[in-house]
N, C-alpha and C. Protein backbone atom coordinates (compact mmCIF):
# COMPACT_ATOMS: atom_id res chain seq x y z
N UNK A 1 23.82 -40.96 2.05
CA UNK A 1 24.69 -41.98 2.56
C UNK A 1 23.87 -43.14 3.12
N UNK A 2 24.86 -44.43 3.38
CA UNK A 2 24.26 -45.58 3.89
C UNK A 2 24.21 -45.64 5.20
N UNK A 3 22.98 -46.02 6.18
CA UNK A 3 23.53 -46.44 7.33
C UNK A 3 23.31 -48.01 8.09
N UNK A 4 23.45 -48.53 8.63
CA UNK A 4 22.84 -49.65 9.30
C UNK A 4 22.89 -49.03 10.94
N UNK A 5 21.58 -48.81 11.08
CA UNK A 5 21.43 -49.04 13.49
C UNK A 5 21.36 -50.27 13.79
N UNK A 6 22.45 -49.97 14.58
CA UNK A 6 22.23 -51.20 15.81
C UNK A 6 21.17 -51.32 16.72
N UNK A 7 20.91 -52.32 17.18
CA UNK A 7 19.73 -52.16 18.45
C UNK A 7 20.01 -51.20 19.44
N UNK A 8 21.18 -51.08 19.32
CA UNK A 8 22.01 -49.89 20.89
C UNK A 8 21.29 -48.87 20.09
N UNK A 9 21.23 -48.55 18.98
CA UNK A 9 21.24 -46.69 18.38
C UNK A 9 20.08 -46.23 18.69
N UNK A 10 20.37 -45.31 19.05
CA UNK A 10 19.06 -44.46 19.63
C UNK A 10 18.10 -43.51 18.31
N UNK A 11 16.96 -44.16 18.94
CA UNK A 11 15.76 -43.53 17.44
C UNK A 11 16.27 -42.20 16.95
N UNK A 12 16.37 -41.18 17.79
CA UNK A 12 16.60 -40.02 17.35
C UNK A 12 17.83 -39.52 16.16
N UNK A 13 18.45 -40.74 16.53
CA UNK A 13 19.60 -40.80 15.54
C UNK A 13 19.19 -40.99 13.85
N UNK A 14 17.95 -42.63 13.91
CA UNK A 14 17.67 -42.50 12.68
C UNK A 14 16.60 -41.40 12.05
N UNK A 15 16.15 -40.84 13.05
CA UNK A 15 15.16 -39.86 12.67
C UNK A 15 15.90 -38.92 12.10
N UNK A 16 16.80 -38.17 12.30
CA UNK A 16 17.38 -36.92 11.75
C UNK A 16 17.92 -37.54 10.91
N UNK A 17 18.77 -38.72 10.47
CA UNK A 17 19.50 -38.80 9.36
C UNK A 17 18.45 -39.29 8.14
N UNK A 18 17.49 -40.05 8.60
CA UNK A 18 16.75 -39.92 7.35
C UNK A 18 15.79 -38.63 7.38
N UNK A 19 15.42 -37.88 7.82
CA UNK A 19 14.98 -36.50 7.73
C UNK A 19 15.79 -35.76 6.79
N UNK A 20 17.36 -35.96 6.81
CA UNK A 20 17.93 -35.18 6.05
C UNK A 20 18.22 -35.61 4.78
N UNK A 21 17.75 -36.83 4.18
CA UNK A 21 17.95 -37.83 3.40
C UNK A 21 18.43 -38.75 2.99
N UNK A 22 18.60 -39.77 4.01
CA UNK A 22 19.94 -40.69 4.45
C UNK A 22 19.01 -42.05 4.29
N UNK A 23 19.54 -43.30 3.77
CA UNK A 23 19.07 -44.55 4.01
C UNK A 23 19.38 -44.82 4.93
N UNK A 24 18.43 -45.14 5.99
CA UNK A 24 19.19 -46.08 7.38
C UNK A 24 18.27 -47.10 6.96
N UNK A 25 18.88 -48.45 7.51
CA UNK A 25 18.41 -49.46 7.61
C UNK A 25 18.32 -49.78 8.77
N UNK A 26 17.49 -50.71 9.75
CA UNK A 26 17.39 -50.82 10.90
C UNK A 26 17.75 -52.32 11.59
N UNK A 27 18.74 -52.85 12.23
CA UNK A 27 18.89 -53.83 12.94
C UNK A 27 17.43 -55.01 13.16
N UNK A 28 16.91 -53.99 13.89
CA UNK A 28 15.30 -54.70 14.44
C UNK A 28 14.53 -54.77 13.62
N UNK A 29 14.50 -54.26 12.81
CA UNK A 29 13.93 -54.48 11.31
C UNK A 29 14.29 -55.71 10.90
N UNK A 30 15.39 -56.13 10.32
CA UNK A 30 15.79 -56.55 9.33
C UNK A 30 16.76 -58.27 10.21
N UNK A 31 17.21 -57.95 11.39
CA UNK A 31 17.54 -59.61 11.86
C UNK A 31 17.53 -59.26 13.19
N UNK A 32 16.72 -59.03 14.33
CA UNK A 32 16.24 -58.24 15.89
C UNK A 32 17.22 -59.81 16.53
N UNK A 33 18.42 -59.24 17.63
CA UNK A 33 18.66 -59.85 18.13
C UNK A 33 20.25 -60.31 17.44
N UNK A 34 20.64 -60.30 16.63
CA UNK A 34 21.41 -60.47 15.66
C UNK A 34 22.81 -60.53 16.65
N UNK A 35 23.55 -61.23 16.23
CA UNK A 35 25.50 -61.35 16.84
C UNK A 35 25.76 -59.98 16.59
N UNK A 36 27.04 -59.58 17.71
CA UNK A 36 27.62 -58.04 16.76
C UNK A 36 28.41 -58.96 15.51
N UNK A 37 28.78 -59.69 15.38
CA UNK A 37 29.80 -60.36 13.98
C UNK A 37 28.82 -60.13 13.04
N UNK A 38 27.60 -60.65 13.05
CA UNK A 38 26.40 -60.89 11.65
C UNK A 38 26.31 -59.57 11.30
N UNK A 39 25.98 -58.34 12.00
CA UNK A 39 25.52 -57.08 12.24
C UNK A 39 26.65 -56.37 11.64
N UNK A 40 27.86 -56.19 12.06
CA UNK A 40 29.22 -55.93 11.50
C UNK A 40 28.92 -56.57 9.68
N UNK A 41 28.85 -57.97 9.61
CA UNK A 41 29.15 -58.50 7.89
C UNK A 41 28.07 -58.22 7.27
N UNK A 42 26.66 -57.65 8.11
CA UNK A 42 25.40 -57.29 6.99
C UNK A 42 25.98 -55.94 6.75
N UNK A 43 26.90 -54.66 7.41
CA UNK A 43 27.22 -53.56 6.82
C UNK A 43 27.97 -53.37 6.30
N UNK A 44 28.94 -54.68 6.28
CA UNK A 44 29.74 -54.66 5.17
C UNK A 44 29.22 -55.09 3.73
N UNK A 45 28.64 -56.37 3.74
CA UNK A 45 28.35 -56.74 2.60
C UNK A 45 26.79 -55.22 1.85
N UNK A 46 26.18 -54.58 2.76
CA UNK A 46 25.51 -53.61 1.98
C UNK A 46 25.96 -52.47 1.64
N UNK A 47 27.58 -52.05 2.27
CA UNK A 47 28.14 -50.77 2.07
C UNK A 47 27.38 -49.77 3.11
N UNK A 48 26.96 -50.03 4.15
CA UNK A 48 26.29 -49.19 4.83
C UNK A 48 27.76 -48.88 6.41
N UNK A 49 27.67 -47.69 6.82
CA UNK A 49 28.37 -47.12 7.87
C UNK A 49 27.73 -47.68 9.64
N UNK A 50 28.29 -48.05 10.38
CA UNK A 50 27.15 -48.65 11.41
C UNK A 50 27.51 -47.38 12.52
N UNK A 51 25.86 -47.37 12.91
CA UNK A 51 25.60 -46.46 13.59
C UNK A 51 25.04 -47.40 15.42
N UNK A 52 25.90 -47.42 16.22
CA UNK A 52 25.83 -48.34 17.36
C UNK A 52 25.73 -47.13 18.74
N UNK A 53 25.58 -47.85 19.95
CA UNK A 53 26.41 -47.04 21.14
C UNK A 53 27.02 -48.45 21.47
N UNK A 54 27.37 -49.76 21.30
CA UNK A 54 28.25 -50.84 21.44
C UNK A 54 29.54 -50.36 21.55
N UNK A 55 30.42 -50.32 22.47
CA UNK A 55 31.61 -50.22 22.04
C UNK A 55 32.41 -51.20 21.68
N UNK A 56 32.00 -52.29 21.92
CA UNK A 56 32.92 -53.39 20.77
C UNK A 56 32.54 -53.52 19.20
N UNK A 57 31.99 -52.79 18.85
CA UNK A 57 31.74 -52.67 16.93
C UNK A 57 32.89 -51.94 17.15
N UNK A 58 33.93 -51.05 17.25
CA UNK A 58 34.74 -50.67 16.63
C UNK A 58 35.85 -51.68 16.40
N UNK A 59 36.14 -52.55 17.63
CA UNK A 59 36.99 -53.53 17.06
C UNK A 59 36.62 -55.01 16.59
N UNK A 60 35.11 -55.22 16.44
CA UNK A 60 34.82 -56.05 15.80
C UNK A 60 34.63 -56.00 13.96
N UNK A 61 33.93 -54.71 13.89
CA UNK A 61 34.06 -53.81 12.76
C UNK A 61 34.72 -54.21 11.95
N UNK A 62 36.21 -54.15 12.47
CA UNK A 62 37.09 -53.88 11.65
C UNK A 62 38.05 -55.51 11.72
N UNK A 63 37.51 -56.08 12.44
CA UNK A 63 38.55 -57.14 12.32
C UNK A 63 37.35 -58.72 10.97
N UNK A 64 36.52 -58.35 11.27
CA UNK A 64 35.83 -58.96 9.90
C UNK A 64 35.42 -58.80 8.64
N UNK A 65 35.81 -57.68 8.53
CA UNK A 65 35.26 -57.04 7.42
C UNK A 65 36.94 -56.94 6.13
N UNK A 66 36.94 -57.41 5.04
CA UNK A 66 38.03 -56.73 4.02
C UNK A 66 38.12 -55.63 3.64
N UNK A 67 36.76 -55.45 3.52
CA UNK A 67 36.45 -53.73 3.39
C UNK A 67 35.76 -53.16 4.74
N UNK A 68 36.94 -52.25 5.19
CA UNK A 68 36.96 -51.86 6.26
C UNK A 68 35.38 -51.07 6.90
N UNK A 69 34.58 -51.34 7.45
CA UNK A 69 33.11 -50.88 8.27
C UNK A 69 33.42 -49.82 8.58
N UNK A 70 32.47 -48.45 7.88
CA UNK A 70 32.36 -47.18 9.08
C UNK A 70 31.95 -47.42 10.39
N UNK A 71 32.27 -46.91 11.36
CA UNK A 71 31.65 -47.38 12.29
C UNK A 71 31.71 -45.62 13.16
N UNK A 72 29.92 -45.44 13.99
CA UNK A 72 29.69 -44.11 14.34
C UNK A 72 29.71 -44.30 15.73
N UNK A 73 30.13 -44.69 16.71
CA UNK A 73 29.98 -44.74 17.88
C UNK A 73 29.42 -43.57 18.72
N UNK A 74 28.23 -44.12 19.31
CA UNK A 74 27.21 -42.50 19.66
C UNK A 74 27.99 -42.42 20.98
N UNK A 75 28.51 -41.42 21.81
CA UNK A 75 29.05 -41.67 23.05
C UNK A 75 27.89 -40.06 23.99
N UNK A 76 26.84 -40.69 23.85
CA UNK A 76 25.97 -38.86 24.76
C UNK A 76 25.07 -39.43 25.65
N UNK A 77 25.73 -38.49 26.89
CA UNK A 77 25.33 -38.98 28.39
C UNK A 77 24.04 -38.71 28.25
N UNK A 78 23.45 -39.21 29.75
CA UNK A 78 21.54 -38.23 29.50
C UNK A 78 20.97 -37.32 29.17
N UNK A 79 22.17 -36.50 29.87
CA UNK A 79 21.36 -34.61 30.12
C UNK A 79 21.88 -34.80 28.45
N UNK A 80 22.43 -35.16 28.08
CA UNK A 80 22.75 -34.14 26.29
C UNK A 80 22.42 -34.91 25.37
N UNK A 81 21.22 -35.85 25.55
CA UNK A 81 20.56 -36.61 24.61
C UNK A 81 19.62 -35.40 23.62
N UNK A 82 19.33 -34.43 24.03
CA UNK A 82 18.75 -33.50 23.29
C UNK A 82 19.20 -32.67 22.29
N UNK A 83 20.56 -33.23 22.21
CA UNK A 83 20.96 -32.70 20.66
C UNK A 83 21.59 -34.07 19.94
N UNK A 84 21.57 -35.09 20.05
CA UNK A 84 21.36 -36.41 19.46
C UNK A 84 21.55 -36.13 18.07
N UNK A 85 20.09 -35.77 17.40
CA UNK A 85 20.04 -36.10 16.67
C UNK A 85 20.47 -35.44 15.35
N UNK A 86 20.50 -33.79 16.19
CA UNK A 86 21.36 -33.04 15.05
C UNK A 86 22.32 -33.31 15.08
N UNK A 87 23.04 -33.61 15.68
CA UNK A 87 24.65 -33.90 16.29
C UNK A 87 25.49 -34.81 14.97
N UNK A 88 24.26 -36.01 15.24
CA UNK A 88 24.78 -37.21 14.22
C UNK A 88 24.91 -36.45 12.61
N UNK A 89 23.63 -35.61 12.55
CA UNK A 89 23.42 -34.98 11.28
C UNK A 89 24.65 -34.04 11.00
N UNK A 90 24.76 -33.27 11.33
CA UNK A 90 26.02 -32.19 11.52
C UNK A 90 27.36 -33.20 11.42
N UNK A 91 27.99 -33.90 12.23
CA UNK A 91 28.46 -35.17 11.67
C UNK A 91 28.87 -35.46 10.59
N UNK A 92 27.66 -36.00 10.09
CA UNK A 92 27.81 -36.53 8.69
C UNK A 92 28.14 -35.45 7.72
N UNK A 93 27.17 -34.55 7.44
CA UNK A 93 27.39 -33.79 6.75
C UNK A 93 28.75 -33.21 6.42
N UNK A 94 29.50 -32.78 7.45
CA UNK A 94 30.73 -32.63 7.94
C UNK A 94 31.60 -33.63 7.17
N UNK A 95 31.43 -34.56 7.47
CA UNK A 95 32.64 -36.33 7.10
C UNK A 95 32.32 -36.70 6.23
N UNK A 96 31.18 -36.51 5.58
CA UNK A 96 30.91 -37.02 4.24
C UNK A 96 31.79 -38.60 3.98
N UNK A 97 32.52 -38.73 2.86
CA UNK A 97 32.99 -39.86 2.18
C UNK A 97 34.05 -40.28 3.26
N UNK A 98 34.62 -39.45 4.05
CA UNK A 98 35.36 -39.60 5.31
C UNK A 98 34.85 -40.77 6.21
N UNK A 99 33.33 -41.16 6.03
CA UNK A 99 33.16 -42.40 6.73
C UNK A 99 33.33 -43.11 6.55
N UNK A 100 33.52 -43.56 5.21
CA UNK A 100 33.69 -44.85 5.05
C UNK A 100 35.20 -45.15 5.40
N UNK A 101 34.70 -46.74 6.02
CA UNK A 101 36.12 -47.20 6.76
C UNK A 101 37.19 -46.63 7.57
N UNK A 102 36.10 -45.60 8.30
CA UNK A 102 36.57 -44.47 9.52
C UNK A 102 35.86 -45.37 10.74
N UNK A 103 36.54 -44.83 12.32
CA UNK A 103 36.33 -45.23 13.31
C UNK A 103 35.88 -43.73 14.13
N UNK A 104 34.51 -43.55 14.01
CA UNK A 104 33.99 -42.09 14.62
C UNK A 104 33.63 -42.53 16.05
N UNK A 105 34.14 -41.32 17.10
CA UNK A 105 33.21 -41.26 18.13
C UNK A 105 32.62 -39.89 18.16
N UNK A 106 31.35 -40.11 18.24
CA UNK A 106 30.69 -38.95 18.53
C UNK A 106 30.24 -38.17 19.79
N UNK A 107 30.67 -37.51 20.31
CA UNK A 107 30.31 -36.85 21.93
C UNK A 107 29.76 -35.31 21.31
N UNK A 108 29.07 -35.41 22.71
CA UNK A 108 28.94 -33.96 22.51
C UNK A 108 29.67 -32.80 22.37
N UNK A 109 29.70 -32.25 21.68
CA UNK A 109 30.53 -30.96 21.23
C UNK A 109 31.85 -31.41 20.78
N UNK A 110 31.95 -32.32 20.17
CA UNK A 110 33.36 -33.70 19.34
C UNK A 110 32.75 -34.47 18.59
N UNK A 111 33.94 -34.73 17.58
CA UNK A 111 33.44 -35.92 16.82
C UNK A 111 35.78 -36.11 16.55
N UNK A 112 35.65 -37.21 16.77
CA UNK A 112 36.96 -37.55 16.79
C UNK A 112 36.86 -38.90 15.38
N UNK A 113 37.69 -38.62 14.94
CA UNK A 113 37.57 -39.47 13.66
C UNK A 113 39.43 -40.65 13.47
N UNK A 114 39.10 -41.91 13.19
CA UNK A 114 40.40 -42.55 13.30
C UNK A 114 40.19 -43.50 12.67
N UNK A 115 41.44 -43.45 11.89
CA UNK A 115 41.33 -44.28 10.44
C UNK A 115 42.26 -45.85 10.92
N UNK A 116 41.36 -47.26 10.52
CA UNK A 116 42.88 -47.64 10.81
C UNK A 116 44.27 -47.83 9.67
């Protein structure tokens, strides 16, 4: 699968998903500093799912895009940053094609999924 991180997303996130064989593309990579609007229309226009802790990508996400943005919202307090990164992995694996143009939050021990 595709992903785009936001500057919010935490490394561990892209580490396990490309560990498991995932394209992520990286924010800071590719335009550091970027609008959430630009950031939102670069994952639309590449087909990639955005992987943020922003909570306004879910309703920016979706209000620019024709083709509706996955969007992964990481929601994990301190103490439970230590399963991060399987978390996201397990996740995906799980939701597969379900992401696309899904509204995920991810918590620990949840993943709540909402279509609009």
């Amino acid at each position: 699968m595709r992903f785009l991180a936001d500057e919010s997303c935490d490394a561990a996130v892209v580490v396990a998903l490309r560990a498991a064989g995932h394209d992520v593309a990286l924010v800071r990579e590719r335009c550091p500093g970027a609008e959430d609007l630009v950031v939102a229309a670069l994952a639309s226009n590449e087909n990639r799912v955005l992987l943020t802790e922003n909570k306004d990508f879910g309703f920016l996400a979706q209000a620019v895009s024709t083709t509706r943005v996955g969007v992964i919202l990481i929601r994990f307090p301190t103490r439970a940053r230590a399963q991060l990164g399987e978390s996201a992995v397990a996740a995906v694996e799980r939701l597969g094609a379900q992401l696309d143009g899904a509204f995920v939050v991810l918590e620990p021990g949840q993943v709540r999924v909402n279509r609009p």
